[in-house]
N, C-alpha and C. Protein backbone atom coordinates (compact mmCIF):
# COMPACT_ATOMS: atom_id res chain seq x y z
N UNK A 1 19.78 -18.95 -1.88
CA UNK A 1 18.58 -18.70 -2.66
C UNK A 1 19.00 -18.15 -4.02
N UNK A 2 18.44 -19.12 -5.03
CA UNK A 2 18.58 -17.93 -6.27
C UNK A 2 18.12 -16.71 -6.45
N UNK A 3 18.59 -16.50 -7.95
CA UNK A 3 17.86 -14.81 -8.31
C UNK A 3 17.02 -14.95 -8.51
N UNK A 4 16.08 -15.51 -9.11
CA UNK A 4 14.82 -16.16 -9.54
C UNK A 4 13.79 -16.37 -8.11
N UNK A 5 14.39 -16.94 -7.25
CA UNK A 5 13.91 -17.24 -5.72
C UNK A 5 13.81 -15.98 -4.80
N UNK A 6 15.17 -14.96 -5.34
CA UNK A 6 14.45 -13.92 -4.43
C UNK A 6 13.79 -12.91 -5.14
N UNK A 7 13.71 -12.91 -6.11
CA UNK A 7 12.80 -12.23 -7.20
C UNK A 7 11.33 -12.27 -6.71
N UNK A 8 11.05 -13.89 -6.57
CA UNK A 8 9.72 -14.27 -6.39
C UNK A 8 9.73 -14.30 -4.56
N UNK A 9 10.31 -13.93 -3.88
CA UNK A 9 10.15 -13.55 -2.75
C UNK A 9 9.74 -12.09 -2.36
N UNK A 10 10.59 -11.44 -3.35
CA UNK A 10 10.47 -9.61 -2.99
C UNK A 10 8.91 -9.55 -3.65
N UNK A 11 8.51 -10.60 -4.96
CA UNK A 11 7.53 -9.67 -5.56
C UNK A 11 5.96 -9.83 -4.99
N UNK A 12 6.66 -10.92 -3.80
CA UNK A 12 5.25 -11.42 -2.51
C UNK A 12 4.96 -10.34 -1.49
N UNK A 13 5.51 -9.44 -1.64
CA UNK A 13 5.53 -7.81 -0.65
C UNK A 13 4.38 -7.05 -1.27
N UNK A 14 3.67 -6.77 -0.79
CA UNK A 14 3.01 -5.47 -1.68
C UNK A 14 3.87 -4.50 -1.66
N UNK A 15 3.59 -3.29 -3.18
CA UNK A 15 4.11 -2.12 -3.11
C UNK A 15 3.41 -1.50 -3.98
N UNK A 16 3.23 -0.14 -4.20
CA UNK A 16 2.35 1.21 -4.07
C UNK A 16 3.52 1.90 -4.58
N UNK A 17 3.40 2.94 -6.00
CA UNK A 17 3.57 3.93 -6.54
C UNK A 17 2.63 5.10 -6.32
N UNK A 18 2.85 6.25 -5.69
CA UNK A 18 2.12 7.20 -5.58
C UNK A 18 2.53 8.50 -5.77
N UNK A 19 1.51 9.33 -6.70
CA UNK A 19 2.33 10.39 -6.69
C UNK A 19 2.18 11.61 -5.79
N UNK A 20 3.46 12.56 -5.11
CA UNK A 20 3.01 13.43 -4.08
C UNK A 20 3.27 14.76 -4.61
N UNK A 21 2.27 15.22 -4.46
CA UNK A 21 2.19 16.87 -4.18
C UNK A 21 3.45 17.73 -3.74
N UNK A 22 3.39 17.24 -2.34
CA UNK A 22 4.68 18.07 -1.93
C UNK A 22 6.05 17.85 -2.58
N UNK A 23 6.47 16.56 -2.42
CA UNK A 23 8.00 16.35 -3.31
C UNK A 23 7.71 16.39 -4.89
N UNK A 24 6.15 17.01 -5.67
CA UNK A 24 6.47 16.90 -7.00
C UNK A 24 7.01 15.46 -7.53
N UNK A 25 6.44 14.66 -7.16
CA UNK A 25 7.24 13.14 -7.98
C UNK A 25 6.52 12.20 -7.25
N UNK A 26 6.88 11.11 -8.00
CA UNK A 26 6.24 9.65 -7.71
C UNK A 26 6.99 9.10 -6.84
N UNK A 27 6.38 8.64 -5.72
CA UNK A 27 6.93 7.59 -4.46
C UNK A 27 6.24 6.74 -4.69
N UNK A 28 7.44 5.43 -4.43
CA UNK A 28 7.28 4.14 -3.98
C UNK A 28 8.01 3.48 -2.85
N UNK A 29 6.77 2.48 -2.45
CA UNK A 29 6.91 2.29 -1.30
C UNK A 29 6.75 0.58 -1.35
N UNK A 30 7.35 -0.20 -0.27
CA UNK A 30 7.55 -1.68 0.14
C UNK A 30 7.27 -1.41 1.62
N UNK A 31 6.09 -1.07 2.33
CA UNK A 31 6.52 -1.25 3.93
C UNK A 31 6.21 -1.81 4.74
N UNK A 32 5.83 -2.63 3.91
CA UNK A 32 5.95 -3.71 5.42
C UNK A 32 7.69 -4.83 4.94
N UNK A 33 8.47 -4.69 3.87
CA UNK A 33 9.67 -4.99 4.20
C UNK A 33 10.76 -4.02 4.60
N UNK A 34 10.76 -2.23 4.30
CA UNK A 34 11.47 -1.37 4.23
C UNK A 34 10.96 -0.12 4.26
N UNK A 35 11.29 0.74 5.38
CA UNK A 35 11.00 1.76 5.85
C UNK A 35 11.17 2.97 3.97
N UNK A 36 10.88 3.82 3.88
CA UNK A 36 11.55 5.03 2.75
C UNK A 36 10.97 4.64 2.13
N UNK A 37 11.47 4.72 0.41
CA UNK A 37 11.05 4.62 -0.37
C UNK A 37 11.87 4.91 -1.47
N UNK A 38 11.27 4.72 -2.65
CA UNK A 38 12.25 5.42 -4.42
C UNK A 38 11.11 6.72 -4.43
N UNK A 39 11.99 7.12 -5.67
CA UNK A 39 10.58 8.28 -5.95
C UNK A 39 11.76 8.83 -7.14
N UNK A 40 10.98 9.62 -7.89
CA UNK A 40 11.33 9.85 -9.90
C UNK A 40 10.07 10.59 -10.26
N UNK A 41 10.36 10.57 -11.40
CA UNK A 41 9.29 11.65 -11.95
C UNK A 41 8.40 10.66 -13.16
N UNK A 42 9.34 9.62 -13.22
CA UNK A 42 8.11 8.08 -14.05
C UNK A 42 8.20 7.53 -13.32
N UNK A 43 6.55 7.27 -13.20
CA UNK A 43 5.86 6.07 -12.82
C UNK A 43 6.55 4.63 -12.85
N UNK A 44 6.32 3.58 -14.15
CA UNK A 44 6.73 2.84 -14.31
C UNK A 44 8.47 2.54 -13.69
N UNK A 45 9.00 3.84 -13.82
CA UNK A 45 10.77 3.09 -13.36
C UNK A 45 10.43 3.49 -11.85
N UNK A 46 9.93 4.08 -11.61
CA UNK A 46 9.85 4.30 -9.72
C UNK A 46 9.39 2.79 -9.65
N UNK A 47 8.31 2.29 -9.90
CA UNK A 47 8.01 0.93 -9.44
C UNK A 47 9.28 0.40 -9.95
N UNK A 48 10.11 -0.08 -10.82
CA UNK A 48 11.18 -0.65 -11.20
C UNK A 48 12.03 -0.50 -10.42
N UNK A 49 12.52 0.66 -10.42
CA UNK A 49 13.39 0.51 -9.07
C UNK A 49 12.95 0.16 -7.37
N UNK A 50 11.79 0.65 -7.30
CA UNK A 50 11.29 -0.55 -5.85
C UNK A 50 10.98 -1.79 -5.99
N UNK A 51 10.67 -2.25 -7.44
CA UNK A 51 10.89 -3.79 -7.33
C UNK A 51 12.59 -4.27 -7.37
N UNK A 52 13.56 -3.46 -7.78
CA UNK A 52 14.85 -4.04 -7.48
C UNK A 52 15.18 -3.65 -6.07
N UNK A 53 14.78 -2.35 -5.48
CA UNK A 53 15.21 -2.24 -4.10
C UNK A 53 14.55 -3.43 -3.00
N UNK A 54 13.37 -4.14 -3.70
CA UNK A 54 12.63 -4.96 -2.66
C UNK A 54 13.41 -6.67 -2.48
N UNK A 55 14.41 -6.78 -4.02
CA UNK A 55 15.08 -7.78 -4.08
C UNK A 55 16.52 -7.81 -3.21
N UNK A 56 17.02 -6.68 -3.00
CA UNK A 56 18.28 -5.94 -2.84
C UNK A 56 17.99 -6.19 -1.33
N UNK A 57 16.79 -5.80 -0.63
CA UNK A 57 16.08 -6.05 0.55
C UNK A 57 16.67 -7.41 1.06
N UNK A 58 15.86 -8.08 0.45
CA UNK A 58 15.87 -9.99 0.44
C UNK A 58 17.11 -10.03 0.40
N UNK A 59 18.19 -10.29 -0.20
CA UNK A 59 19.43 -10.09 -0.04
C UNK A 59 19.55 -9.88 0.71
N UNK A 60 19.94 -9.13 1.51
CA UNK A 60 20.66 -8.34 2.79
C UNK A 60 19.93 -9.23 3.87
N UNK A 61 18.53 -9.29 3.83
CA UNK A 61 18.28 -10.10 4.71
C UNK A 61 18.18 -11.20 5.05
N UNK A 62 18.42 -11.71 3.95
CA UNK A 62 18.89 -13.45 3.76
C UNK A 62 20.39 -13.49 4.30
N UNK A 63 21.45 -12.26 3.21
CA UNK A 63 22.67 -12.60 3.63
C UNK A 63 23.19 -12.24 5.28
N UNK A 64 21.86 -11.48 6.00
CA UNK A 64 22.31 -10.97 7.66
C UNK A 64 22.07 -12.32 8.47
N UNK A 65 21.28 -13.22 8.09
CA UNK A 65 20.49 -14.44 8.56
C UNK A 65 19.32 -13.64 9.60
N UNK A 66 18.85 -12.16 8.72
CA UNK A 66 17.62 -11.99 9.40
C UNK A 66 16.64 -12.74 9.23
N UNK A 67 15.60 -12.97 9.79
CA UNK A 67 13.99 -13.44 9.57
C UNK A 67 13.55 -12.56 8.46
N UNK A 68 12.86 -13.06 7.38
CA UNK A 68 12.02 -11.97 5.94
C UNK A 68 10.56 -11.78 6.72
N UNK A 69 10.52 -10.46 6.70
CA UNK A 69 9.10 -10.24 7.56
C UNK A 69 8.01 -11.23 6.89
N UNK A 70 6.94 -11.16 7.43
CA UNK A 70 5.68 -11.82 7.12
C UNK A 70 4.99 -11.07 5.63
N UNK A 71 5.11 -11.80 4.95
CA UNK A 71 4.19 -10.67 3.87
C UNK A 71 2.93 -11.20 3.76
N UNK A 72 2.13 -10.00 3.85
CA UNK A 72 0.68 -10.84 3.97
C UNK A 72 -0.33 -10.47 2.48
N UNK A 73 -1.18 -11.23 2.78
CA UNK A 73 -1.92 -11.20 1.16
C UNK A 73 -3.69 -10.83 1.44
N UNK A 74 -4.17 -10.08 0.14
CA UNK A 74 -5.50 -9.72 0.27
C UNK A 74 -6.18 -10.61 1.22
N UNK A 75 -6.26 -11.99 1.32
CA UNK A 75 -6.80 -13.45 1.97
C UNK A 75 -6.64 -13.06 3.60
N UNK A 76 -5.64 -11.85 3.95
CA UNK A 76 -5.37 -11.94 5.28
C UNK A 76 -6.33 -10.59 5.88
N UNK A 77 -6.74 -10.01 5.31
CA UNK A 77 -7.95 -9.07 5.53
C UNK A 77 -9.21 -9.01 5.45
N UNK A 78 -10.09 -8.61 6.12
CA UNK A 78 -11.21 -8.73 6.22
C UNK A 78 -12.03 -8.34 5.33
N UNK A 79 -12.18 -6.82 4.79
CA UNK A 79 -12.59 -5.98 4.24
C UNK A 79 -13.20 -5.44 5.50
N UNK A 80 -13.29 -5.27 6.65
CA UNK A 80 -13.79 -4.40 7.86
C UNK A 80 -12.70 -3.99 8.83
N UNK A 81 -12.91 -2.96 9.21
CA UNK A 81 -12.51 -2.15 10.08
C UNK A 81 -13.41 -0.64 10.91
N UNK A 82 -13.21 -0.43 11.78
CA UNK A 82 -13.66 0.43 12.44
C UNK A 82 -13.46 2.04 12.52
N UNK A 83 -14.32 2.86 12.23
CA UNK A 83 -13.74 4.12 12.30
C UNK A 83 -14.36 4.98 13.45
N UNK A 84 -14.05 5.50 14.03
CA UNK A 84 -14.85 6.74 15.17
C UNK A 84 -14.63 8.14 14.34
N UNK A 85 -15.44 8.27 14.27
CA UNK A 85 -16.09 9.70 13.52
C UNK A 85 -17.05 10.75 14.65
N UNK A 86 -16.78 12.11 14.53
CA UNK A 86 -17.92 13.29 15.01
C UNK A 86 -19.47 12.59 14.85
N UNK A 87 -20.21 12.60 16.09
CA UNK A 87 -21.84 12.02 15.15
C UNK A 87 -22.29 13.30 14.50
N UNK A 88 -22.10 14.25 14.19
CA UNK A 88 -22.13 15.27 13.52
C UNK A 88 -22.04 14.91 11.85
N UNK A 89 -20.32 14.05 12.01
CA UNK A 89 -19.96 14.13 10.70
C UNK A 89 -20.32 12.63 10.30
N UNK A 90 -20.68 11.95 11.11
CA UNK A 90 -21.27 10.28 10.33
C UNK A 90 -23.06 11.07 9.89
N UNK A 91 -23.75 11.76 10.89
CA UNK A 91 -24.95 11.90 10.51
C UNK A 91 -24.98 12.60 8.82
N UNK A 92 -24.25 13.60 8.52
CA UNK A 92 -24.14 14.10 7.17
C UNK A 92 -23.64 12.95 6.61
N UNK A 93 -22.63 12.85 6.03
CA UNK A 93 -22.37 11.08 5.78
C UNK A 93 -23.27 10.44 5.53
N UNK A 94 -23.91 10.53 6.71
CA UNK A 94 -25.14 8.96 6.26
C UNK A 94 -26.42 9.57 5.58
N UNK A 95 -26.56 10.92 5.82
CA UNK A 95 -27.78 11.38 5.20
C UNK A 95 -27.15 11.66 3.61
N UNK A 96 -25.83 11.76 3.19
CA UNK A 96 -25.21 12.38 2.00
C UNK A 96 -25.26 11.13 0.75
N UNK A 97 -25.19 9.74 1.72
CA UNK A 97 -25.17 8.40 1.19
C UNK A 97 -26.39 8.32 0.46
N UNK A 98 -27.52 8.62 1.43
CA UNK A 98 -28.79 8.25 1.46
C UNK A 98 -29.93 9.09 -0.02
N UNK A 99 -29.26 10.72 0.36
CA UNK A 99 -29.54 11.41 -0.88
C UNK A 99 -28.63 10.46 -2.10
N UNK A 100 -27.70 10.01 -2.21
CA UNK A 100 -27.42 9.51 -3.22
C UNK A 100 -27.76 7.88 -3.73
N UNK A 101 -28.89 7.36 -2.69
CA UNK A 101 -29.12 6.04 -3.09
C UNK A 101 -28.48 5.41 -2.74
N UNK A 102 -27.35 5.03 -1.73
CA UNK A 102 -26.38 4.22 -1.63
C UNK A 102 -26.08 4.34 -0.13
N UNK A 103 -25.29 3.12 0.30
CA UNK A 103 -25.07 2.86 1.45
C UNK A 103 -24.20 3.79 2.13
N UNK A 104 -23.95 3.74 3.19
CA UNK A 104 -23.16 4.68 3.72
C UNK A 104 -21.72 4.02 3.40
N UNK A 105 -21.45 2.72 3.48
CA UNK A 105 -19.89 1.99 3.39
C UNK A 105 -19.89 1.50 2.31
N UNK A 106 -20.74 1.80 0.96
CA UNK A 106 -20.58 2.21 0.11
C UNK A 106 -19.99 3.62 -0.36
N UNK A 107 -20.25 4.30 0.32
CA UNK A 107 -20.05 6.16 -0.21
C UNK A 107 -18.63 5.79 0.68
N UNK A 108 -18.38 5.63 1.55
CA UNK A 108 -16.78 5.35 2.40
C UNK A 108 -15.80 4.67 1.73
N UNK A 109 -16.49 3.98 1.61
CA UNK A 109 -15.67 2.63 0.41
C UNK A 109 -14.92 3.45 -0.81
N UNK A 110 -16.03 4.18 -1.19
CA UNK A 110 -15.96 4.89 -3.01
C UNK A 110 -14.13 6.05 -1.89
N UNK A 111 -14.99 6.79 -0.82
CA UNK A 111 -14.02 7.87 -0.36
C UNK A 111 -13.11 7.50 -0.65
N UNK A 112 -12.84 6.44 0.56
CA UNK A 112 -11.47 6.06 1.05
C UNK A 112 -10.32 5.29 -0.41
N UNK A 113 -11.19 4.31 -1.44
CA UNK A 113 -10.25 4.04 -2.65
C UNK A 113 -9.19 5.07 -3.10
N UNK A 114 -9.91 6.54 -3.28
CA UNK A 114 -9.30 7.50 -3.57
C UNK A 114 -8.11 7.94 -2.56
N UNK A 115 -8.22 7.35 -1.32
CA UNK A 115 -7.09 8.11 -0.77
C UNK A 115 -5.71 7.28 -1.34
């Protein structure tokens, strides 16, 4: 495989820059090809270096004659999933939605982006 070929293989992975609290710095992450992560104190080169660690990946696993996991794409999700919640804490929730005009998986929706 070329460089070019596994370039455009690693960059079919999702990956996520985030910054944490506890370690003070930006983590990035590839996981559904590689457990860990990079992490720095810029943004931009933390993703840089997990887009070279995600190529470096491909490599190794091309050159082990492993299988390249499945990378999957927005198209492979639903937008639904299920949550079990306190009826305590869905009833506030749904009454908190409701004072605000809006759906309840709307107000979840808005939550959860933020996490």
């Amino acid at each position: 495989m070329t460089k070019t070929e596994i370039k455009k293989t690693a960059a079919g992975y999702p990956k996520f820059v985030e910054w944490s609290d506890e370690d003070n710095c930006f983590i990035g992450r590839c996981p559904m090809l590689f457990e860990g992560g990079v992490h720095g104190r810029d943004e931009a080169k933390v993703y840089q270096q997990l887009c070279e660690a995600a190529e470096e990946w491909v490599q190794v696993l091309l050159k082990d004659e492993t299988p390249l996991p499945d990378s999957k794409s927005v198209s492979d999700y639903s937008g639904k999933f299920l949550v079990r919640v306190d009826p305590a804490l869905h009833q506030r929730l749904a009454l908190k939605a409701q004072a605000s005009g809006e759906s309840l998986n709307s107000l979840a929706g808005k939550a959860l982006s933020k996490a």
